[in-house]
N, C-alpha and C. Protein backbone atom coordinates (compact mmCIF):
# COMPACT_ATOMS: atom_id res chain seq x y z
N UNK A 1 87.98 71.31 19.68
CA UNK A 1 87.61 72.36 20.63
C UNK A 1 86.75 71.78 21.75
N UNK A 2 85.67 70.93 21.50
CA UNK A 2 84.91 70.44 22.54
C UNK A 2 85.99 69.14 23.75
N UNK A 3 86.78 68.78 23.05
CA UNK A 3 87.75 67.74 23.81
C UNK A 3 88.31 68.99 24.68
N UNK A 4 88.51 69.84 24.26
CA UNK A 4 89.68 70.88 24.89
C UNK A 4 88.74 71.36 26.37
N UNK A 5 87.67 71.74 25.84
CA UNK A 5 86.53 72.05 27.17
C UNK A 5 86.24 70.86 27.59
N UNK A 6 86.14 69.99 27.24
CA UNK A 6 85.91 68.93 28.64
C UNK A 6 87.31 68.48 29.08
N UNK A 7 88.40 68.52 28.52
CA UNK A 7 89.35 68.27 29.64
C UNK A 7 89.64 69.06 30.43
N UNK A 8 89.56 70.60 30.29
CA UNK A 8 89.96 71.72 31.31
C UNK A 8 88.42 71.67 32.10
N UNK A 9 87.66 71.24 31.71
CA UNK A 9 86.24 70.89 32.95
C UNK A 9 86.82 70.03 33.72
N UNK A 10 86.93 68.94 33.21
CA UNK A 10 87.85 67.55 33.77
C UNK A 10 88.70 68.21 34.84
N UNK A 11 89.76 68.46 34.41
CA UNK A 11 91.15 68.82 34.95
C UNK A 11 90.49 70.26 36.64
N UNK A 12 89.41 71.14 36.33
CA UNK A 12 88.84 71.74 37.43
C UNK A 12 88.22 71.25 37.97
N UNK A 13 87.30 70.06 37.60
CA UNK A 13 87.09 69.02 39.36
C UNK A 13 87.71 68.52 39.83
N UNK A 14 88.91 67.87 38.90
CA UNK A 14 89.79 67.04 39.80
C UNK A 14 90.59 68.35 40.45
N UNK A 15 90.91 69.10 40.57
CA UNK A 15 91.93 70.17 41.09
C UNK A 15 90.93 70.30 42.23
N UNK A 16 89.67 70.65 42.46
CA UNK A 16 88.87 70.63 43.63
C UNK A 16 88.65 69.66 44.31
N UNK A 17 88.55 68.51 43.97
CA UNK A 17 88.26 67.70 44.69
C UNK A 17 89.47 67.43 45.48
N UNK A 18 90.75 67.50 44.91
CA UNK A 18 92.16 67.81 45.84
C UNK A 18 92.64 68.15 46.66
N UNK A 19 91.76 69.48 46.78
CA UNK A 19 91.94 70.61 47.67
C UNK A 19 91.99 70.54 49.12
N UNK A 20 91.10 69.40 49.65
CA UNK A 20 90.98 69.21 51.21
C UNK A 20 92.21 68.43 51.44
N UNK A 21 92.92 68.08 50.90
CA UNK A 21 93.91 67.40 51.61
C UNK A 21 94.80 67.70 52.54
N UNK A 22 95.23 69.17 52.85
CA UNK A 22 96.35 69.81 53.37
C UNK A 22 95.66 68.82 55.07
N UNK A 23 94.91 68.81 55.57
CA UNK A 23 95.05 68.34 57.20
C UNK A 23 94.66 66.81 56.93
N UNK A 24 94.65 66.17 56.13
CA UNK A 24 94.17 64.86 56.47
C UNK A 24 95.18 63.64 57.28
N UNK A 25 96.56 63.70 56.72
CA UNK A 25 97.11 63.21 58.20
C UNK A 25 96.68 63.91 59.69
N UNK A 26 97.01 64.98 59.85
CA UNK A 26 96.92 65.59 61.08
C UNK A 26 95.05 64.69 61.62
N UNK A 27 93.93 65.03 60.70
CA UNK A 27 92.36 64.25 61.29
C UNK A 27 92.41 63.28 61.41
N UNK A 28 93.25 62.24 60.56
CA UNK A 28 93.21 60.92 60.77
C UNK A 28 93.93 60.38 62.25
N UNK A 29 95.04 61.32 62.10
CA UNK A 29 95.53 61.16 63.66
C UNK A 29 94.46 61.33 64.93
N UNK A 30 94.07 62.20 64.87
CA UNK A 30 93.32 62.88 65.67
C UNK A 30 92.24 61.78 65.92
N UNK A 31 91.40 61.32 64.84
CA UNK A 31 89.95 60.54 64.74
C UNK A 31 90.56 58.91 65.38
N UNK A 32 91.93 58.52 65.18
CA UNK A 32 92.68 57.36 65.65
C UNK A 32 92.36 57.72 67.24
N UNK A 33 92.81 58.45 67.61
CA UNK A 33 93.15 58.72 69.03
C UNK A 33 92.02 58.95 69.78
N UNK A 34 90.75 59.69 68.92
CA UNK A 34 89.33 59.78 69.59
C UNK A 34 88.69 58.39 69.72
N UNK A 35 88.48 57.48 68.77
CA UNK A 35 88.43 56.28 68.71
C UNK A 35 88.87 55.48 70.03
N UNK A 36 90.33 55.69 70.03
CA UNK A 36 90.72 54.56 71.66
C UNK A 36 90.16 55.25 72.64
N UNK A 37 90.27 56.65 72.64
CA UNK A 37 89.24 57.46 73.58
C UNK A 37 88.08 56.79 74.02
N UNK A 38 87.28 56.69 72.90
CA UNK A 38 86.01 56.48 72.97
C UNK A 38 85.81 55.11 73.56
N UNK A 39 86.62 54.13 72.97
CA UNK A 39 86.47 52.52 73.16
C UNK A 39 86.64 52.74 74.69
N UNK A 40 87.62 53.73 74.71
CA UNK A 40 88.02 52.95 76.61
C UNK A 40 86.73 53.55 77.47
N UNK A 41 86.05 54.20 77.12
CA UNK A 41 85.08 54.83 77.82
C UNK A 41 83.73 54.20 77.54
N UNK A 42 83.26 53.31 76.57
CA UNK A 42 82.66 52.49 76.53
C UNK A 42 82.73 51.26 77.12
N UNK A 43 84.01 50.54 77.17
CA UNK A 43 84.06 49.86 77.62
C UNK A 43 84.17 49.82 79.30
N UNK A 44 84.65 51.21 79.85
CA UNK A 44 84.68 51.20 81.30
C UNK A 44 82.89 52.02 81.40
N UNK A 45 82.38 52.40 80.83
CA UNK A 45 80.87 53.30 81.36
C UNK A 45 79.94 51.93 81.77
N UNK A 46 78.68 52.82 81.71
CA UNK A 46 77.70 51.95 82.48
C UNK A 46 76.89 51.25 80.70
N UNK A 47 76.61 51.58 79.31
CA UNK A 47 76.22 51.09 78.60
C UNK A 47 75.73 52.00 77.54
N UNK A 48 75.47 53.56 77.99
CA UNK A 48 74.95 54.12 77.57
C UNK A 48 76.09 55.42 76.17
N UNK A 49 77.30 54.49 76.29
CA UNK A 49 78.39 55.22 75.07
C UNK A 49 78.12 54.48 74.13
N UNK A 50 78.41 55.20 73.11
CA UNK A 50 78.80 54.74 71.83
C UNK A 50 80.20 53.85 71.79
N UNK A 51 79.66 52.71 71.26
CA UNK A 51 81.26 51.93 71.17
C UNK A 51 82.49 52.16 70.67
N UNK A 52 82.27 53.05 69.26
CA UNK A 52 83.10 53.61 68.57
C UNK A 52 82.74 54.89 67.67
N UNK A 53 84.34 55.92 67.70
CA UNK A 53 84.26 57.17 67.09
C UNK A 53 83.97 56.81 65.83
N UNK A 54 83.20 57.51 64.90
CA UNK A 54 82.52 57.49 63.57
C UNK A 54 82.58 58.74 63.36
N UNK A 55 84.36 58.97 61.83
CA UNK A 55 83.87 60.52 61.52
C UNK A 55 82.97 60.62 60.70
N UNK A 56 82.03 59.93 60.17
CA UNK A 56 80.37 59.90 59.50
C UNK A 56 79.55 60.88 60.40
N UNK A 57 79.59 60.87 61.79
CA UNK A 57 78.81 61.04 62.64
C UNK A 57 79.29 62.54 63.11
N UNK A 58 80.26 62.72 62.96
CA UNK A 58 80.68 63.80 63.92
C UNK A 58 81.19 65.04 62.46
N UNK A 59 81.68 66.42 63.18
CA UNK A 59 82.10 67.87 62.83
C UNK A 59 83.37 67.84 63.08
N UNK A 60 84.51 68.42 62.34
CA UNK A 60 85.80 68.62 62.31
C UNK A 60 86.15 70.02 61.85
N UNK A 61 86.65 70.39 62.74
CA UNK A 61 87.25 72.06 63.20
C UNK A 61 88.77 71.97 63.01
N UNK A 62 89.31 72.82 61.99
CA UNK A 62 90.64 72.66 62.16
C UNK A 62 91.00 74.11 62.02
N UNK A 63 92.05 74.47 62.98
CA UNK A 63 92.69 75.99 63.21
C UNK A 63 94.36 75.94 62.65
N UNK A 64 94.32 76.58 61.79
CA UNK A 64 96.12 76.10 61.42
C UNK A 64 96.63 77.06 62.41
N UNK A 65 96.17 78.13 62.98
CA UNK A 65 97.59 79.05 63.39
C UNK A 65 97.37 78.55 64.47
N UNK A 66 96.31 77.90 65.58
CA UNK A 66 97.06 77.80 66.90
C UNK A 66 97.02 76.09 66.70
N UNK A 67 97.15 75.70 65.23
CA UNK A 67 97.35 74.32 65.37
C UNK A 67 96.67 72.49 66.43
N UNK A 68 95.26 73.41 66.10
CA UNK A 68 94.22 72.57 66.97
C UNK A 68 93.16 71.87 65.75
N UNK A 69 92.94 70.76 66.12
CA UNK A 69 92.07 70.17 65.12
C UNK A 69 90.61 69.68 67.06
N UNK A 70 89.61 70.35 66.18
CA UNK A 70 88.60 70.21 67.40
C UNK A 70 87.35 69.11 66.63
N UNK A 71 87.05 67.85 67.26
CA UNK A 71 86.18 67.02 66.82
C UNK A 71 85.07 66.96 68.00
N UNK A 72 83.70 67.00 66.96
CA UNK A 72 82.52 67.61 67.80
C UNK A 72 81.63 65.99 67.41
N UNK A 73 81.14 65.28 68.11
CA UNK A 73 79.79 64.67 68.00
C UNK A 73 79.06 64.42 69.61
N UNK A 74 78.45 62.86 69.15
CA UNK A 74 77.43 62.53 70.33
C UNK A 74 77.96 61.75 71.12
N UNK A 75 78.60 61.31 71.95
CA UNK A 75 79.03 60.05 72.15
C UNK A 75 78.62 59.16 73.48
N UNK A 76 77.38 60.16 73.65
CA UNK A 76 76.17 59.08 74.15
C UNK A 76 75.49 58.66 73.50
N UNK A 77 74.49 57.25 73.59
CA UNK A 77 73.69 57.38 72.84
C UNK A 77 72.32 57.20 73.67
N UNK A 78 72.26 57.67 74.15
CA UNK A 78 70.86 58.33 74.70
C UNK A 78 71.15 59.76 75.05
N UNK A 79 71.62 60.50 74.71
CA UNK A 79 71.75 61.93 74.81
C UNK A 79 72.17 62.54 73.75
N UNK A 80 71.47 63.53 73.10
CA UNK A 80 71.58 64.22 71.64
C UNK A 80 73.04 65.79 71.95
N UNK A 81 73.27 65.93 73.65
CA UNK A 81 74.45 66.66 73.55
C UNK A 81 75.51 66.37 72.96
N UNK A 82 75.91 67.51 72.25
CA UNK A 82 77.45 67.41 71.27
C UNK A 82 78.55 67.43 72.03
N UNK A 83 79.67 66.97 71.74
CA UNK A 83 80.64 66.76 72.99
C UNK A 83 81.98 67.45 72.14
N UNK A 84 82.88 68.20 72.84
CA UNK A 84 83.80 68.95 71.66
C UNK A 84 85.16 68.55 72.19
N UNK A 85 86.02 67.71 71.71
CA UNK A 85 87.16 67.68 71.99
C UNK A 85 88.56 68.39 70.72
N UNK A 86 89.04 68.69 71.72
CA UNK A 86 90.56 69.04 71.26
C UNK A 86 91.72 68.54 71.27
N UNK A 87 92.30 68.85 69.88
CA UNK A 87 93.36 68.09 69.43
C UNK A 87 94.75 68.88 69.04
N UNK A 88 96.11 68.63 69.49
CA UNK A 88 96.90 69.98 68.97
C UNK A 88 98.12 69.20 68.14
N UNK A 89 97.95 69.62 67.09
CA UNK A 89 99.04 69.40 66.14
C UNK A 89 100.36 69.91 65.73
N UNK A 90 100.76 70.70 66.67
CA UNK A 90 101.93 71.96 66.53
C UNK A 90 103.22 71.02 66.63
N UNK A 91 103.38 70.16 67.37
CA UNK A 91 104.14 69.06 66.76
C UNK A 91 104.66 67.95 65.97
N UNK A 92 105.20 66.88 66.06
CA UNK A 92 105.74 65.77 65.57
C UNK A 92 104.32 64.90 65.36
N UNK A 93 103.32 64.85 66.63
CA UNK A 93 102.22 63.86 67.22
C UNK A 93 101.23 65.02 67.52
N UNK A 94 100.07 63.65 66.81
CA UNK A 94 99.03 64.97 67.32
C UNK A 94 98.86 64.23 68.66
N UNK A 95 98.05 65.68 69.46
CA UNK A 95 97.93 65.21 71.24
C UNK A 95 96.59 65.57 71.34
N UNK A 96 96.18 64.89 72.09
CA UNK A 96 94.46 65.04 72.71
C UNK A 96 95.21 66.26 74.20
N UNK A 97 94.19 67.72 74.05
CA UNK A 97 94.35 68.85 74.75
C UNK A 97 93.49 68.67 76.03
N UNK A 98 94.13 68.40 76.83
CA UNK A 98 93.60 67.91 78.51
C UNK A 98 93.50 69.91 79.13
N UNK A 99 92.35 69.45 79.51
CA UNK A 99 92.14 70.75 80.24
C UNK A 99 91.27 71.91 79.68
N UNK A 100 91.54 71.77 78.42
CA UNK A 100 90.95 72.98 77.35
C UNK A 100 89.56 72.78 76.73
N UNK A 101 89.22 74.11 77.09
CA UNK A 101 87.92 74.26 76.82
C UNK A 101 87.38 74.35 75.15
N UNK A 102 87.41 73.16 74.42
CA UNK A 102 87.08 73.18 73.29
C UNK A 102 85.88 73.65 72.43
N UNK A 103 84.65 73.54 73.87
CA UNK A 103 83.03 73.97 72.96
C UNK A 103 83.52 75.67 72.94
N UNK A 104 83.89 75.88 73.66
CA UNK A 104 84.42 78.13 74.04
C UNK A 104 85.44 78.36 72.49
N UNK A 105 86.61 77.42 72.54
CA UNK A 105 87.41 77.77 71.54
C UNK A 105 87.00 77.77 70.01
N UNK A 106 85.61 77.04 70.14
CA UNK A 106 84.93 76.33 68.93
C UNK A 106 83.33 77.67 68.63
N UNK A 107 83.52 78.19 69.42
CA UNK A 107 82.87 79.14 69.38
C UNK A 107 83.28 80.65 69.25
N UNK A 108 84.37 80.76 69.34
CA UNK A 108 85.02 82.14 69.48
C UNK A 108 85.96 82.14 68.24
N UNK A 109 86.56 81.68 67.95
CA UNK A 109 87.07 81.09 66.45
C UNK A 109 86.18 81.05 65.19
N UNK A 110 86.98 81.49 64.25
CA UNK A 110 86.84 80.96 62.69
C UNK A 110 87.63 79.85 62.56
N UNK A 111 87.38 78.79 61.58
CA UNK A 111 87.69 77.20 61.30
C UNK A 111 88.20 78.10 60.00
N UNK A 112 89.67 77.55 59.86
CA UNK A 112 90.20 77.06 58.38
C UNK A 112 89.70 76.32 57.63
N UNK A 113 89.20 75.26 58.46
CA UNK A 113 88.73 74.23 57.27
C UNK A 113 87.88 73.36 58.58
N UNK A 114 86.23 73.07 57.55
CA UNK A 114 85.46 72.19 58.53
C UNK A 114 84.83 71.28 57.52
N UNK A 115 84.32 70.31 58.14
CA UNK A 115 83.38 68.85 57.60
C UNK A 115 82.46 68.82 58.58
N UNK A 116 81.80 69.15 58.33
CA UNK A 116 79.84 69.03 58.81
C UNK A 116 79.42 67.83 58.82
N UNK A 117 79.54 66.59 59.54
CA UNK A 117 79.23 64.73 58.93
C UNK A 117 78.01 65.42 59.86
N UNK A 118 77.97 66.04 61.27
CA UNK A 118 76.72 65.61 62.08
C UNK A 118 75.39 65.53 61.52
N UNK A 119 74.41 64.90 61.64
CA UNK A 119 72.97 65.07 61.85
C UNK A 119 72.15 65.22 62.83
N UNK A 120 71.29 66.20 62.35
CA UNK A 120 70.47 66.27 63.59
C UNK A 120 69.89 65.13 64.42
């Protein structure tokens, strides 16, 4: 009886710990693409970017119905403003969303699913 309760204990963390998987291609895409983002903008700025995207560092917003994954950090580093970009997955490729107002959409929205990495 006690084997029986710790494997069905067993068997309900591992079933949770599972659970986040449904977008992790779609973030990894996304965190790939913020990354060259980021590099090219470090490498063309004046000194004051971060060299590279770190999802350690940053917030991940994902919307399944209008199919946007929104990644929030710092990516100055002398400035503690959060910077919110958008990402749309409704296709084949995820695409970085030119034009769109991500801190508004990130505010007016409920998240399906989020990861909190930022620190104050």
């Amino acid at each position: 009886m006690k084997r029986l309760v710790i494997a069905i204990f067993l068997l309900l963390i591992f079933m949770a710990g599972c659970g986040n998987d449904k977008y992790v291609k779609e973030i990894d895409e996304a965190v790939k693409l913020q990354n060259q983002k980021q590099e090219q903008l470090a490498k063309n700025g004046n000194g004051d970017r971060v060299d590279h995207f770190e999802l350690k560092d940053a917030n991940i917003y994902v919307y399944d119905k209008d199919k946007i994954i929104i990644l929030a950090y710092k990516p100055l580093s002398n400035d503690d403003e959060v910077h919110y970009f958008g990402y749309d997955f409704s296709g084949k490729h995820v695409t970085f969303k030119k034009d769109f107002d991500s801190r508004r959409y990130y505010q007016q929205h409920e998240a399906d699913y989020q990861e909190e990495n930022m620190t104050n």
